[in-house]
C-alpha atoms as a PDB file:
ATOM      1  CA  UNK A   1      39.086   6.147   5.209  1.00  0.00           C
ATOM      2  CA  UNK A   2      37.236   3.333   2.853  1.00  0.00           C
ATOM      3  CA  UNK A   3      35.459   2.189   5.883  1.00  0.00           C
ATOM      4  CA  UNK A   4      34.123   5.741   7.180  1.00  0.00           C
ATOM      5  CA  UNK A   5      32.939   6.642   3.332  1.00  0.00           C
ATOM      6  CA  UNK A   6      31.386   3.046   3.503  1.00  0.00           C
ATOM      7  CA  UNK A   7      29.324   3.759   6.552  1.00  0.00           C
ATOM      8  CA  UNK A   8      28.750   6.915   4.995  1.00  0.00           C
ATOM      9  CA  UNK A   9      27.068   5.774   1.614  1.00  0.00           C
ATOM     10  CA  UNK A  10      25.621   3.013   3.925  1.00  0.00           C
ATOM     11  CA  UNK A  11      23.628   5.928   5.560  1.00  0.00           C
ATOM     12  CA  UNK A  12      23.022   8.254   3.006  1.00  0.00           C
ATOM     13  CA  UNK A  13      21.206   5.416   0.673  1.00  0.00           C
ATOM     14  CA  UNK A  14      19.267   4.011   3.747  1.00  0.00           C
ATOM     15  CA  UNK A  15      17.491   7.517   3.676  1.00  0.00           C
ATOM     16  CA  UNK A  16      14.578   8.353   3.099  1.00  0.00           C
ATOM     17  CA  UNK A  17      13.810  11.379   0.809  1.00  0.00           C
ATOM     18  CA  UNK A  18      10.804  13.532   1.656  1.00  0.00           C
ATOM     19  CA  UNK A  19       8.969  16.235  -0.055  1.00  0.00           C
ATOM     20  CA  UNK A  20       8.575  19.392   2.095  1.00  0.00           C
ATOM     21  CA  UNK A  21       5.714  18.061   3.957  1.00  0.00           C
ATOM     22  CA  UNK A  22       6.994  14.938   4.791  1.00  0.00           C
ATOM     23  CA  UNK A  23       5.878  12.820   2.521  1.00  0.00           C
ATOM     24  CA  UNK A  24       8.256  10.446   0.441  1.00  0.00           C
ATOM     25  CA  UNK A  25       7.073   9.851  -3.589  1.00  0.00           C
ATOM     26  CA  UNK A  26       7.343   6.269  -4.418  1.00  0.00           C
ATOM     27  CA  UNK A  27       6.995   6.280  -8.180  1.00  0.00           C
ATOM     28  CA  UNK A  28       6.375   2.726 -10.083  1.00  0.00           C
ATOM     29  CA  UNK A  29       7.782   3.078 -13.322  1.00  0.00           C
ATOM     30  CA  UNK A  30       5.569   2.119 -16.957  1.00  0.00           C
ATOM     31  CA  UNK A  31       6.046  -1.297 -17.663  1.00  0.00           C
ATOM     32  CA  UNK A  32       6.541  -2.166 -13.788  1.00  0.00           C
ATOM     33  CA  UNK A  33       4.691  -3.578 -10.507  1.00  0.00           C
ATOM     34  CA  UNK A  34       6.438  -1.778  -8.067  1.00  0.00           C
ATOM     35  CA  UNK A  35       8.084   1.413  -7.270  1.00  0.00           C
ATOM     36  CA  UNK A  36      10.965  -0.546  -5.414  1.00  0.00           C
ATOM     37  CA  UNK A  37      12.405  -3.090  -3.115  1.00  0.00           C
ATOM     38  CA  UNK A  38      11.538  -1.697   0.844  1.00  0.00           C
ATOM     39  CA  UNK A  39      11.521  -4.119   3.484  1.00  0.00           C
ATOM     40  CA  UNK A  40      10.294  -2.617   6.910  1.00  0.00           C
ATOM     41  CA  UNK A  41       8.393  -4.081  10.281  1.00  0.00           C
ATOM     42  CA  UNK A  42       6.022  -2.593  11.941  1.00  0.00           C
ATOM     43  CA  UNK A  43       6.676  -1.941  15.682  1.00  0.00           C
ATOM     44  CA  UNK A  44       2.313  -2.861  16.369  1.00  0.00           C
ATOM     45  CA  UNK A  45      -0.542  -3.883  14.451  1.00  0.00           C
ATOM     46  CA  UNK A  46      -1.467  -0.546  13.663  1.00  0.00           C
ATOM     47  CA  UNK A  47      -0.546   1.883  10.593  1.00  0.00           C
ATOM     48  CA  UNK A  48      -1.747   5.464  10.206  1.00  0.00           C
ATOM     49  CA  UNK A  49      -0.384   7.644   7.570  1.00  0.00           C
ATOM     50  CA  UNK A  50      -1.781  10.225   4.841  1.00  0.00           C
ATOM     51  CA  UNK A  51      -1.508   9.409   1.154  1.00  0.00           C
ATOM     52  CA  UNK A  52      -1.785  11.342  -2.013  1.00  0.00           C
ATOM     53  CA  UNK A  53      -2.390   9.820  -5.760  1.00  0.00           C
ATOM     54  CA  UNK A  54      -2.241  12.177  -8.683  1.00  0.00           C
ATOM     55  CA  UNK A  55      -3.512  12.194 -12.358  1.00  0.00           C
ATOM     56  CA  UNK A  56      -1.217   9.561 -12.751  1.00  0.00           C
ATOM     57  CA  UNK A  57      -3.723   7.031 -10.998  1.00  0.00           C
ATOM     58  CA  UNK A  58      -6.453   7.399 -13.893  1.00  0.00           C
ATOM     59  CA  UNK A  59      -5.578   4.622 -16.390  1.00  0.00           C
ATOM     60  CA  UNK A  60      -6.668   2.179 -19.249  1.00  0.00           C
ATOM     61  CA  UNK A  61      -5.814  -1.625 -19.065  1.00  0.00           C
ATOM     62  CA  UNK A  62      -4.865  -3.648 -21.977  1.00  0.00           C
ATOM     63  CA  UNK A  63      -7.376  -5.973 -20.791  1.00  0.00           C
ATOM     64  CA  UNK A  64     -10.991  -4.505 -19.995  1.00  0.00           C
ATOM     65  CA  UNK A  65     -11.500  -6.588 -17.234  1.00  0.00           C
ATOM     66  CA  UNK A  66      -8.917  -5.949 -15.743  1.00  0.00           C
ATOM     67  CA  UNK A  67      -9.707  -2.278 -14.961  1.00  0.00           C
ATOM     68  CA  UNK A  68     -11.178  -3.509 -11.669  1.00  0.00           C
ATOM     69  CA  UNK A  69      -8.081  -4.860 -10.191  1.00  0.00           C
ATOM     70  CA  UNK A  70      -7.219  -3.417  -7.130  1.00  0.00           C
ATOM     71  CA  UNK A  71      -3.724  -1.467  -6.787  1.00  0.00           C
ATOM     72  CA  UNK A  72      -2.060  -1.134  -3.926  1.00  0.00           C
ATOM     73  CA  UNK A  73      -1.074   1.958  -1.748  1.00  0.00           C
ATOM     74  CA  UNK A  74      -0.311   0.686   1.591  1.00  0.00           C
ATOM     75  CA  UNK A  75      -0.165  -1.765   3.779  1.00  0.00           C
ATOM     76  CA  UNK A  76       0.930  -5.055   6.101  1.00  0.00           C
ATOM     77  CA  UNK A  77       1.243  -8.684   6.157  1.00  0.00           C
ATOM     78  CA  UNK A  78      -0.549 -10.332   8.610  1.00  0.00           C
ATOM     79  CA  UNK A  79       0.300 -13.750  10.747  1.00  0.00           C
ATOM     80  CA  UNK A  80       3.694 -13.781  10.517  1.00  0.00           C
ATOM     81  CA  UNK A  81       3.342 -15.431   7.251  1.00  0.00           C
ATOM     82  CA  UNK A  82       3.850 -14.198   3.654  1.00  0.00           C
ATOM     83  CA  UNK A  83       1.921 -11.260   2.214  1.00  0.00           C
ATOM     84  CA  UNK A  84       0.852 -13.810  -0.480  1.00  0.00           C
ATOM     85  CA  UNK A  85      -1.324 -16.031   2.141  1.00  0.00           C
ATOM     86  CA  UNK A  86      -2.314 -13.072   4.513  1.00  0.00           C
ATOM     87  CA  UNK A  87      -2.693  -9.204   4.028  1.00  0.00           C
ATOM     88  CA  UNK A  88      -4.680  -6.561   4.013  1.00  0.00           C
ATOM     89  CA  UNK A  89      -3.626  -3.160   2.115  1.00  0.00           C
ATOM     90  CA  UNK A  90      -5.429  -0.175   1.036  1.00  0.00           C
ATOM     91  CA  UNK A  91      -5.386   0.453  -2.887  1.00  0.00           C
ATOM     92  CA  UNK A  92      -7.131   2.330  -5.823  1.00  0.00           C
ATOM     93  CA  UNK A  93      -9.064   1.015  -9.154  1.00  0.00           C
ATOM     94  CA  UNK A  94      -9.724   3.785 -11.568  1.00  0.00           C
ATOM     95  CA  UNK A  95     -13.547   3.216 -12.684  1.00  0.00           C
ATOM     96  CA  UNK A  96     -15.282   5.282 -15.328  1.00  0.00           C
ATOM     97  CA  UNK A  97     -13.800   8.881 -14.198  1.00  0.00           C
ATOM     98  CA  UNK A  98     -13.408   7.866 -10.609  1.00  0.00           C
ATOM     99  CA  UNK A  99     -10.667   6.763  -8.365  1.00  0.00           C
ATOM    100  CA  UNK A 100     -12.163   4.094  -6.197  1.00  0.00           C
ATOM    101  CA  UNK A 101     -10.586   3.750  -3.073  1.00  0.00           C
ATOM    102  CA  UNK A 102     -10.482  -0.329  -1.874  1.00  0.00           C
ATOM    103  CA  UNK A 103      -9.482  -2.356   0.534  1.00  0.00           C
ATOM    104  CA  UNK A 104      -7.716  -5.913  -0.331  1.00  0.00           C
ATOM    105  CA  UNK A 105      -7.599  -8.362   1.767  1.00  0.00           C
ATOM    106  CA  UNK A 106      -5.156 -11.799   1.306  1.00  0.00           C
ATOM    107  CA  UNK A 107      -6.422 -14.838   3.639  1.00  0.00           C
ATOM    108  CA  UNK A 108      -5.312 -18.280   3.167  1.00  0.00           C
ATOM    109  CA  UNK A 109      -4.012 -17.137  -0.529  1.00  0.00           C
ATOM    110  CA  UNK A 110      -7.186 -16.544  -1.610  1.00  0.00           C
ATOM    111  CA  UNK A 111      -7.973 -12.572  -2.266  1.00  0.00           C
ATOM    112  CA  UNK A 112     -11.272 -10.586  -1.844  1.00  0.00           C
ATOM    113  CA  UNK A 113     -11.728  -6.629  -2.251  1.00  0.00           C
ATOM    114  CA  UNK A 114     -13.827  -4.185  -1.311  1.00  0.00           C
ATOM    115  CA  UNK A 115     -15.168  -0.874  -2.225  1.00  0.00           C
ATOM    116  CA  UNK A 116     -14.696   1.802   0.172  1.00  0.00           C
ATOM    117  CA  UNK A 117     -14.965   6.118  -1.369  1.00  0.00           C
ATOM    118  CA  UNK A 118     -14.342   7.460  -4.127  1.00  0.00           C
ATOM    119  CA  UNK A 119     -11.364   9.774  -3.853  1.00  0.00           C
ATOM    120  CA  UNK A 120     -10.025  13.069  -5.403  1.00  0.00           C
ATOM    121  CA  UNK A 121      -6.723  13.637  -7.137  1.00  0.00           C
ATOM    122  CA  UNK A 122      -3.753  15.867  -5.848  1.00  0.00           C
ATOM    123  CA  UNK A 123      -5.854  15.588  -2.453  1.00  0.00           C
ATOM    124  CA  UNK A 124      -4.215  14.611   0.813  1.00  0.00           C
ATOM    125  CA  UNK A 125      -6.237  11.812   3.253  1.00  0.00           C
ATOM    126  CA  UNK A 126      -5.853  10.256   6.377  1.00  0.00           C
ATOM    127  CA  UNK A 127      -5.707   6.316   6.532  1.00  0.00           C
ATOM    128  CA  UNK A 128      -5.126   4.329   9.231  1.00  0.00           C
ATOM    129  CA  UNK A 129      -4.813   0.342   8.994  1.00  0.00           C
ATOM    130  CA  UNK A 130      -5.591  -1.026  12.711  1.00  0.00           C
ATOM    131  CA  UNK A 131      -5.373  -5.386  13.092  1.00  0.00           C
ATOM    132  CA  UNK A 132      -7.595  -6.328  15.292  1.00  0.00           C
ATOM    133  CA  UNK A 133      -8.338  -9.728  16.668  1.00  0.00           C
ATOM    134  CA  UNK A 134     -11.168 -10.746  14.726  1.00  0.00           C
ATOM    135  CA  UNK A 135     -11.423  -7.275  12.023  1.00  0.00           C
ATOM    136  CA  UNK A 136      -9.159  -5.489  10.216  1.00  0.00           C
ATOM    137  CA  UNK A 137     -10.533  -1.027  10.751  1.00  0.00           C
ATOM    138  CA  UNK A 138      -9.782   1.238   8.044  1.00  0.00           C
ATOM    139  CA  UNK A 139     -10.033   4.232   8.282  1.00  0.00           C
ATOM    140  CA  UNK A 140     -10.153   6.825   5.679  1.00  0.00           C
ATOM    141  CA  UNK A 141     -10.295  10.549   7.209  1.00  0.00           C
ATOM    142  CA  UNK A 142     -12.895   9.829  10.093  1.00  0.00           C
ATOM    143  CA  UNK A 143     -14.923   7.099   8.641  1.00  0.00           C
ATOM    144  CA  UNK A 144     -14.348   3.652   9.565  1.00  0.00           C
ATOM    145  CA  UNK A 145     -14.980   0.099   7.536  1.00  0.00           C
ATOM    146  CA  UNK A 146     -14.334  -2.704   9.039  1.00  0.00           C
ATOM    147  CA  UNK A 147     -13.213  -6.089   7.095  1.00  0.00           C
ATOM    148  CA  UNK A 148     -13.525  -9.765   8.818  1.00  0.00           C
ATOM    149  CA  UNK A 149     -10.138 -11.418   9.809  1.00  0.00           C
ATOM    150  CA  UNK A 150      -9.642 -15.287  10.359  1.00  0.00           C
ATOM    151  CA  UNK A 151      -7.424 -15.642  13.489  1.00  0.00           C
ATOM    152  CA  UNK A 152      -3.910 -18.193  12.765  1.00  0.00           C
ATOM    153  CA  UNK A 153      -2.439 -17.405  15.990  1.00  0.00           C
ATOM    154  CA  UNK A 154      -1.102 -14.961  18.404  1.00  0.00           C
ATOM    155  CA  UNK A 155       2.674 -14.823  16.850  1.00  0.00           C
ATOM    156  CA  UNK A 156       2.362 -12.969  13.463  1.00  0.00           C
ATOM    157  CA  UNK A 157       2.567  -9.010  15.200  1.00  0.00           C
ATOM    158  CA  UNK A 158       6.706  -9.495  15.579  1.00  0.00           C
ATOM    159  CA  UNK A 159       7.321 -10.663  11.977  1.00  0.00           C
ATOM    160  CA  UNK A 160       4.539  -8.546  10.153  1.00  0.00           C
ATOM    161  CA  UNK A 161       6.374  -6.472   7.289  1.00  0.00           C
ATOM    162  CA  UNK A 162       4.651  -3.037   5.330  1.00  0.00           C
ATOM    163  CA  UNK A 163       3.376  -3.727   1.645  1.00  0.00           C
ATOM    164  CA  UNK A 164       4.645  -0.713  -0.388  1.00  0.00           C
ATOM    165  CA  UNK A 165       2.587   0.542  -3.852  1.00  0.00           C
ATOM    166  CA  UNK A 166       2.161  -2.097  -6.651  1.00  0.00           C
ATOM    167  CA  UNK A 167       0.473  -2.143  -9.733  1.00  0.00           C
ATOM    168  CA  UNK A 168      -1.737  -4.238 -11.059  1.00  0.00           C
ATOM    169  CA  UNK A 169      -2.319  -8.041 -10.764  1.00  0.00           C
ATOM    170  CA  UNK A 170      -1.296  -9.279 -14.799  1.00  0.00           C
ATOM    171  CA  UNK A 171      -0.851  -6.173 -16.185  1.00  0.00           C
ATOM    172  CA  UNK A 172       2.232  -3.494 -15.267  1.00  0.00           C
ATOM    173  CA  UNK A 173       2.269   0.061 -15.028  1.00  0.00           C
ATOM    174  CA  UNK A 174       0.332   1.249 -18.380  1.00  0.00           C
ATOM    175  CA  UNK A 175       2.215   4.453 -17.768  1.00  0.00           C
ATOM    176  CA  UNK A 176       4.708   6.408 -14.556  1.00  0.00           C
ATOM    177  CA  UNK A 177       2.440   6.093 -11.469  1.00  0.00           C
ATOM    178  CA  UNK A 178       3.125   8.277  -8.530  1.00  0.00           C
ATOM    179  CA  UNK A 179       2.029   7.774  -4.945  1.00  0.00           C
ATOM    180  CA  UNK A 180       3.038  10.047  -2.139  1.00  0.00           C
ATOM    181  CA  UNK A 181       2.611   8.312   1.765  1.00  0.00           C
ATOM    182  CA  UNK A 182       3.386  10.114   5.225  1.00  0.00           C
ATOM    183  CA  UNK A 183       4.215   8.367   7.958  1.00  0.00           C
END
């Protein structure tokens, strides 16, 4: 009988809990980087999935320049290596009234960033992450922006892992964030 409620427990907190329409609320707590400990691989080198960030995205760092630090949404190590020497991940900055939406990009531990739309809150979009040989494609609802990638070899697909929302790079959570993903 311990074993069967074991498995059962086993199951029930391996779920994931959705919303409705499918989408499951990661929510990273004030005073936090991330909304939790999730360790997944990908089955490819592509990710598509929609996303929704609410009020909860507009913010104030302690530090002004930190404002234009890039959080992160989604996305995937790259290379079979750690997320801290490759990655790429879609995120959000929150820029004089807007929510800009970025891309960030890890290579060789050294990080870069780039502007892509400015988004709407409470407002569902499309995103797809696709790794390509030399490019990583993003694609936000239709349009498509493509970012360099340095080839390290033709292993890193099998041990790729997703990158789940984070806050911040030296500051945490000013405040609750919440980020709802669809697979």
């Amino acid at each position: 009988m311990t074993f069967r409620l074991l498995i059962l427990l086993l199951f029930v907190s391996c779920a994931k809990e959705t919303d409705d329409l499918g989408y499951r609320t990661y929510i990273i707590p004030e005073g936090e980087h991330r909304s939790g400990s999730f360790f997944n691989h990908p089955d490819n080198s592509r990710i598509k999935f929609r996303f929704i960030l609410d009020e909860s995205a507009e913010y104030t760092t302690e530090i002004p320049e930190n404002q234009y630090d890039v959080n992160k949404i989604y996305g995937f190590s790259d290379f079979g290596k750690s997320h801290k020497k490759y990655s790429i991940r879609l995120g959000w900055r929150y820029i004089e009234g807007n929510i800009e939406l970025c891309w960030l990009k890890r290579e060789n531990n050294s990080m870069s960033s780039g502007f892509i739309r400015n988004i709407e809150i409470n407002t569902s979009y499309e995103a797809m992450i696709d790794i390509e040989t030399f490019y990583y494609t993003i694609t936000i609802d239709g349009d498509t922006t493509s970012v360099r990638r340095r080839p390290d070899g033709f292993w890193g697909t099998i041990r790729r892992y997703y990158l789940y929302p984070y806050f911040g790079g030296n500051e945490f959570a000013p405040h609750d964030i919440t980020i709802k993903i669809k697979e």
